[in-house]
Protein backbone atom coordinates (compact mmCIF):
# COMPACT_ATOMS: atom_id res chain seq x y z
CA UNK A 1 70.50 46.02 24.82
CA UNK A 2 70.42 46.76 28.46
CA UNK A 3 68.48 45.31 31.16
CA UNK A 4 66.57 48.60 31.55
CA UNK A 5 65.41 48.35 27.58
CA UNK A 6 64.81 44.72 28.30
CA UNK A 7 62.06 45.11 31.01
CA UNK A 8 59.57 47.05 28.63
CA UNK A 9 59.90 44.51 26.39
CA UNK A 10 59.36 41.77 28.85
CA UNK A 11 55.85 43.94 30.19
CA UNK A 12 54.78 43.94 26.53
CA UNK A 13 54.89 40.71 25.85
CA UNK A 14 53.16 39.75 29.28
CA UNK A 15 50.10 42.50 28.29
CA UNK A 16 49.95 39.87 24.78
CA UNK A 17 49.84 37.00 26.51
CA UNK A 18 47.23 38.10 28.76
CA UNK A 19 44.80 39.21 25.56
CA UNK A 20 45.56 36.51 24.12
CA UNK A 21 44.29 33.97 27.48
CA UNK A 22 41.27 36.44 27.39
CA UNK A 23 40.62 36.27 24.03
CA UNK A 24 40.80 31.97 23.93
CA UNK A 25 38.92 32.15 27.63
CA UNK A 26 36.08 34.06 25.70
CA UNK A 27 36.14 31.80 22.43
CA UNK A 28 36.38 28.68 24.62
CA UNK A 29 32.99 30.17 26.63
CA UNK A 30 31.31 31.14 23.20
CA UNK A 31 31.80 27.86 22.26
CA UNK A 32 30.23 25.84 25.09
CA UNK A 33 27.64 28.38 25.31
CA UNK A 34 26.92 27.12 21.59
CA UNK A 35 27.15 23.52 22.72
CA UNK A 36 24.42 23.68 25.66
CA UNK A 37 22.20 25.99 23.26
CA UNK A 38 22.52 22.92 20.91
CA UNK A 39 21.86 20.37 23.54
CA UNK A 40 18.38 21.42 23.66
CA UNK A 41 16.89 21.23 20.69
CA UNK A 42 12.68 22.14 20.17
CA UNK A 43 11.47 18.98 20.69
CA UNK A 44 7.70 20.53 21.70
CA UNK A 45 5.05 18.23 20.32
CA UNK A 46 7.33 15.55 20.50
CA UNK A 47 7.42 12.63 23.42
CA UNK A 48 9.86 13.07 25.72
CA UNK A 49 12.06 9.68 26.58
CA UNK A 50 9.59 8.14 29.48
CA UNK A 51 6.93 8.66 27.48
CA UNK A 52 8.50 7.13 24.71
CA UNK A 53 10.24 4.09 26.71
CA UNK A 54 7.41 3.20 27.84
CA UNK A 55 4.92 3.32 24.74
CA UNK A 56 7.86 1.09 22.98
CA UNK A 57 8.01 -1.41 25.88
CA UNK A 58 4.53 -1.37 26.30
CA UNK A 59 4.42 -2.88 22.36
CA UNK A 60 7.75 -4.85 22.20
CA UNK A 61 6.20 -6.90 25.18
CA UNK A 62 3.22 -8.19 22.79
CA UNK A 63 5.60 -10.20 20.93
CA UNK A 64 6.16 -11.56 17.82
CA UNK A 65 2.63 -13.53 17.28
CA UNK A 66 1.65 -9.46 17.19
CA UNK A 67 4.42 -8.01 15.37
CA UNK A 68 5.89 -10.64 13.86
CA UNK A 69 9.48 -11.29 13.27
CA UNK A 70 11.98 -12.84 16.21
CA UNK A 71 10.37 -10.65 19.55
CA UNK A 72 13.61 -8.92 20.60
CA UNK A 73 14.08 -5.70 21.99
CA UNK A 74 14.53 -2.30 19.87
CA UNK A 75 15.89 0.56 20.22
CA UNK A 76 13.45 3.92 19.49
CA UNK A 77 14.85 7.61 18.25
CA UNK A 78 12.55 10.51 17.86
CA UNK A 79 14.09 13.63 15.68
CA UNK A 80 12.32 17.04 15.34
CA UNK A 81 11.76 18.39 12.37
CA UNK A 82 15.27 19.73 11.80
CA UNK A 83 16.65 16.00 12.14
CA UNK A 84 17.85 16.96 15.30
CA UNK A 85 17.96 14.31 18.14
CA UNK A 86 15.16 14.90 20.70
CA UNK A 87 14.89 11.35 22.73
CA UNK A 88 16.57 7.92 22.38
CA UNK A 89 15.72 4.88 23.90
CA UNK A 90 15.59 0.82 24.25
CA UNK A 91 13.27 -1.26 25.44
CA UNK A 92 14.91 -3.75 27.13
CA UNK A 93 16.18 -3.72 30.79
CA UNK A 94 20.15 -2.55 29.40
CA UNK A 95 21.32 -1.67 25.87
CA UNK A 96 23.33 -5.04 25.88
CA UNK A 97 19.79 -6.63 25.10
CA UNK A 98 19.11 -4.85 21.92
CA UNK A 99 21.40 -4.99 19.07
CA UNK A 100 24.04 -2.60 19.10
CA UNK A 101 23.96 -1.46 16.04
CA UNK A 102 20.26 -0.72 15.67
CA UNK A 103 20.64 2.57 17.67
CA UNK A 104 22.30 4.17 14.74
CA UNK A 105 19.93 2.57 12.44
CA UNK A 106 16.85 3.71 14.35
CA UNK A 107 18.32 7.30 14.63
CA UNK A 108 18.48 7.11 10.47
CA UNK A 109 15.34 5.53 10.05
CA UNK A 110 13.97 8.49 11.86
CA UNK A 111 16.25 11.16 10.47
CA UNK A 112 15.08 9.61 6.72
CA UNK A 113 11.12 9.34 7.01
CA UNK A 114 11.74 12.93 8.42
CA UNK A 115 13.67 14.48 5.85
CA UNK A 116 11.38 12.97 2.99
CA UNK A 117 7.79 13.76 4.16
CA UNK A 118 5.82 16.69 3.78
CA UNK A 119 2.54 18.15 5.54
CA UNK A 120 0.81 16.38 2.65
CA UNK A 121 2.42 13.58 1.95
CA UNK A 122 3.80 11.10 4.09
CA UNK A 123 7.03 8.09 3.16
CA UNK A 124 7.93 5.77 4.93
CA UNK A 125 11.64 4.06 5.07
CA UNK A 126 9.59 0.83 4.13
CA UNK A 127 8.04 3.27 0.99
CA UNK A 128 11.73 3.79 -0.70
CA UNK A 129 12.81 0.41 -0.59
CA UNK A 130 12.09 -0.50 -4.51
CA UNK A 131 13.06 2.54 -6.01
CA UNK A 132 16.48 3.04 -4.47
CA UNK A 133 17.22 -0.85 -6.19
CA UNK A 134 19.73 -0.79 -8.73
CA UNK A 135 18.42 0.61 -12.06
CA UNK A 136 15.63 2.51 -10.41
CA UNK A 137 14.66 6.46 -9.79
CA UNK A 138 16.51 6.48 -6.00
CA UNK A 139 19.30 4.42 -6.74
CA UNK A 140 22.61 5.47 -4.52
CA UNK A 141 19.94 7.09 -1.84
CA UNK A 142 21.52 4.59 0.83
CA UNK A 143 24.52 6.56 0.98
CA UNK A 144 23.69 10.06 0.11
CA UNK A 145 23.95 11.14 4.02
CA UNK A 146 26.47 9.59 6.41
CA UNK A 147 25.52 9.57 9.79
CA UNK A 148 26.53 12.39 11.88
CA UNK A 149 29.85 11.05 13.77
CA UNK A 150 29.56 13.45 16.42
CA UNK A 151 26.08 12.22 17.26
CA UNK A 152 27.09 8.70 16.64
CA UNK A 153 30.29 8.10 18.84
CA UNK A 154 30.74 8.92 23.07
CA UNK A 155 30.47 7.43 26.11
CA UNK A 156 28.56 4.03 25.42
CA UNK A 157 26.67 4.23 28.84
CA UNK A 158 25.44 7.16 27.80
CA UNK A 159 23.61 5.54 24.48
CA UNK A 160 19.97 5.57 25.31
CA UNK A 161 19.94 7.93 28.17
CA UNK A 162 18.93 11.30 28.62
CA UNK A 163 22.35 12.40 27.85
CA UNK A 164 22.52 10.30 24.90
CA UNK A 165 25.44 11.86 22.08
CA UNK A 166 22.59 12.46 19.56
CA UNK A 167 20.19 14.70 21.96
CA UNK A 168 20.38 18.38 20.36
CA UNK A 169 22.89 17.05 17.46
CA UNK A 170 21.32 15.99 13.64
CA UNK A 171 21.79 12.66 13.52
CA UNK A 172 21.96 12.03 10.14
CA UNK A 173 21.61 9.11 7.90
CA UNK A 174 19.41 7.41 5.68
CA UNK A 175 17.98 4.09 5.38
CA UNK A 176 15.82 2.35 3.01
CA UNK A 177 14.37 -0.23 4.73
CA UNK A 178 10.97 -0.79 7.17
CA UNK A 179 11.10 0.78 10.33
CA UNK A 180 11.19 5.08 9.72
CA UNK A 181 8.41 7.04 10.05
CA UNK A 182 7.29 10.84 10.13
CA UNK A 183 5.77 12.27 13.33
CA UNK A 184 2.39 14.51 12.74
CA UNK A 185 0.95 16.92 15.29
CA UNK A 186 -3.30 16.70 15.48
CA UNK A 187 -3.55 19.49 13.42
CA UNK A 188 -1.96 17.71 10.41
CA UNK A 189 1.48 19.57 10.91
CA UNK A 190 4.66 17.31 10.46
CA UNK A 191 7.18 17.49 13.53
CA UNK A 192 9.64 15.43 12.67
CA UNK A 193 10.05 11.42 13.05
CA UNK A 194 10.60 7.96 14.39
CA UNK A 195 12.77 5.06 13.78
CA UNK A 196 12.76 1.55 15.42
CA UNK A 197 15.45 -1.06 15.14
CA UNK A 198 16.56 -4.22 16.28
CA UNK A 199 14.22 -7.31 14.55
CA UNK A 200 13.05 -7.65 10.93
CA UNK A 201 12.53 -4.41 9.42
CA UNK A 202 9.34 -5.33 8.78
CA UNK A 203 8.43 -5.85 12.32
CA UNK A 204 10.39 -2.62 12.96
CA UNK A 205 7.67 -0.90 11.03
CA UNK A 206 4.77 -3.11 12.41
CA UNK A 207 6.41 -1.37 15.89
CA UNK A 208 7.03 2.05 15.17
CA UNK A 209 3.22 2.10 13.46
CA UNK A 210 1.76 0.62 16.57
CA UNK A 211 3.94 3.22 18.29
CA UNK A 212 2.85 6.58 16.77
CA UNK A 213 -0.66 5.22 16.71
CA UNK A 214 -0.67 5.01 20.74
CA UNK A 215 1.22 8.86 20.46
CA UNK A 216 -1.43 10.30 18.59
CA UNK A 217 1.06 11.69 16.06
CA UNK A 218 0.21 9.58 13.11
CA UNK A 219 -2.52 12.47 11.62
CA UNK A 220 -1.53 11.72 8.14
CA UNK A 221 -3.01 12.91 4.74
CA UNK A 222 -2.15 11.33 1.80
CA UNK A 223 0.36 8.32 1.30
CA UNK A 224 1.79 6.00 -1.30
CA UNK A 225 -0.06 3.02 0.00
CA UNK A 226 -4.00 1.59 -1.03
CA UNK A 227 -5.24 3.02 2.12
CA UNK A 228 -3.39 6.67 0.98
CA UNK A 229 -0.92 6.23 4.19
CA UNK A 230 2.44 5.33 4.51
CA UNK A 231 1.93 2.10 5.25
CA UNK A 232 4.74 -0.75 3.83
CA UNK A 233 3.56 -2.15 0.66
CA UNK A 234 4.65 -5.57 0.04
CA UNK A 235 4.31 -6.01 -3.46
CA UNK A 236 7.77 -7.48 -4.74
CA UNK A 237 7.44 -10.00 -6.96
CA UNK A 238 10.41 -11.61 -9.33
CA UNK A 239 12.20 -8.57 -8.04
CA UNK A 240 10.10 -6.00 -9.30
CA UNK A 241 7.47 -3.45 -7.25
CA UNK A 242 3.77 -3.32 -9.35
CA UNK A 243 3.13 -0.29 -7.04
CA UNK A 244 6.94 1.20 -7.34
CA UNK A 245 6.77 1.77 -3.67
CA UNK A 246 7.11 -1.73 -2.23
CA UNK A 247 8.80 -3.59 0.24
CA UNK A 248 10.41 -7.32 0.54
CA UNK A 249 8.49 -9.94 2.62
CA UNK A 250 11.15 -10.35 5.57
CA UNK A 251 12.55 -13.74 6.44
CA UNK A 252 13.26 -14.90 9.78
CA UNK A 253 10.92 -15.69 12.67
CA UNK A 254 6.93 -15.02 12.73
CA UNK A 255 6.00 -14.01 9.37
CA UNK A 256 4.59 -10.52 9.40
CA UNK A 257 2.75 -9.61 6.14
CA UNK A 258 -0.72 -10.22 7.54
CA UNK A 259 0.00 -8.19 10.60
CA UNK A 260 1.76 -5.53 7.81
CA UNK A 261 -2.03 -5.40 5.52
CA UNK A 262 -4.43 -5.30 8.46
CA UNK A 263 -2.02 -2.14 10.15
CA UNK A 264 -4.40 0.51 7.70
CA UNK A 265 -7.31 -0.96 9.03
CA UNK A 266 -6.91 -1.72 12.84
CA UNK A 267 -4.64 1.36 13.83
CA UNK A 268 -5.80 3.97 11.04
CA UNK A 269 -4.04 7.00 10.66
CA UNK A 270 -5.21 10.34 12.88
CA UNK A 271 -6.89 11.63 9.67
CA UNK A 272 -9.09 8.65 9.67
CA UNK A 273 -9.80 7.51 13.07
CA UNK A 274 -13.49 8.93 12.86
C-alpha cells in the first residue's frame, strides 16, 4: 500500500470522526435541552419558595405550646401533581439547623399524600400509619418507592435553594408517618402536595395543616377522619386502630394530641370554612 492509497484512507476516516463529534455534539445538546425542560416543572397553583419559606417560618416560630412536640426547625417540600419537585425549603436561618435528614423525608411525605389522594378523597401520611403495620391491608408500603437518587444527592449548599437537586425531578418516596399532605386548588382540584419534617411527626402534621390552611389549598371533600378530612386520627390503642386509619400518640416534648383534635375545628378545611 502506497502513500498515495494511504491518504484517501486517512480523509475517510477524518470525514467519520467528524460525524461522529457532530452526531455526540447533537445528542449531548438534546440531552441538556431535556434537562432544563425538566428543571421546570408546572408548578402553577402551587407556592413558589418565598411564599412558602415564609408561611413555614411564620408557623415554626409559634412553637411547641402551639404545635407541640420539641419547637425545632423543619424543612418544607411542595410536589405537583406528577410528584415532581416544585419548591424546597427550611425554616431556620441555614440547613445546619434543621435535621438533615428530614429534607428527604419531607420531599416523601409530600411525594406520598400526593400519589394517594384523589379529587374526592383526601390521605394523609398520618392516615396510612395503622394499616401499613405488620399483618395489615398496606403492609410493605414503606418501601414500595425508593427515593429518587438523582433528586436526592448534589451539591449540599444547594439543598433548600432555588436550585435545589429535586426542583423539576420526581422525588420519590413514601412514608407512613404524620407530616404529608395533598395540595387542593379552590375549585376542589388536587395539585399535588406537602411534606414537613424535622420534630415529632405529629407536630409535622400539626405544621403542614396550619401551613396549607394559611395557602388556601386545603379545599378538601371527603376524608377518613370524624370531621370527613384528612386529619391524623389518634386512635391506637393496645396496638390496634378502632378507626383502621390511626396514628400513634408521639413521645417527646409538648404533647400534641389536643392541638391534633381541635385542628378540624379551628383551621377547617376550604370546603368548610363557610
Amino acid at each position: 500500500l502506497s502513500l498515495h492509497d494511504a491518504l484517501p484512507i486517512s480523509a475517510n476516516v477524518q470525514i467519520r470522526v467528524r460525524h461522529f463529534i457532530v452526531s455526540v455534539v447533537s445528542a449531548t445538546l438534546l440531552w441538556s435541552g431535556s434537562v432544563l425542560a425538566q428543571a421546570k416543572p408546572d408548578c402553577s397553583g402551587l407556592p413558589d419558595a418565598g411564599r412558602l419559606k415564609s408561611v413555614v417560618q411564620s408557623i415554626v416560630r409559634e412553637g411547641s405550646s402551639k404545635n407541640g412536640g420539641l419547637g425545632n426547625q423543619e424543612w418544607a417540600v411542595v410536589v405537583n401533581r406528577d410528584g415532581v419537585g416544585c419548591a424546597v425549603i427550611f425554616s431556620g436561618t441555614t440547613s445546619s439547623d434543621e435535621w438533615p435528614g428530614s429534607r428527604v423525608i419531607a420531599a416523601s411525605k409530600a411525594n406520598t399524600a400526593n400519589g394517594l389522594s384523589v379529587r374526592d378523597y383526601a390521605i394523609s401520611t398520618a392516615n396510612i400509619f395503622a394499616a401499613s403495620q405488620p399483618g395489615q391491608s398496606l403492609y410493605s408500603f414503606a418501601t414500595s418507592a425508593s427515593p429518587n437518587p438523582e433528586a436526592v444527592f448534589g451539591d449540599p449548599t444547594s439543598f433548600g435553594t432555588p436550585n435545589d437537586p429535586m426542583i423539576g425531578k420526581a422525588v420519590g418516596g413514601t412514608i407512613v408517618f404524620g407530616g404529608g399532605l395533598a395540595l387542593y386548588s379552590s375549585d376542589g382540584r388536587i395539585i399535588g402536595g406537602l411534606g414537613l419534617s424535622g420534630d415529632t411527626s405529629c407536630t409535622d402534621h400539626v405544621i403542614a395543616w396550619k401551613v396549607r390552611h394559611e395557602l388556601g389549598l386545603d379545599n378538601v371533600a371527603m376524608g377518613p377522619s370524624q370531621a370527613h378530612d384528612d386529619n391524623m386520627i389518634v386512635d391506637i390503642q393496645n396496638g390496634q386502630s378502632l378507626s383502621g386509619f390511626g396514628h400513634p400518640s408521639c413521645k417527646g416534648g409538648t404533647q400534641s394530641d389536643y392541638i391534633i383534635r381541635g385542628l378540624s375545628q379551628q383551621f377547617p378545611v376550604g370546603s368548610r370554612r363557610h
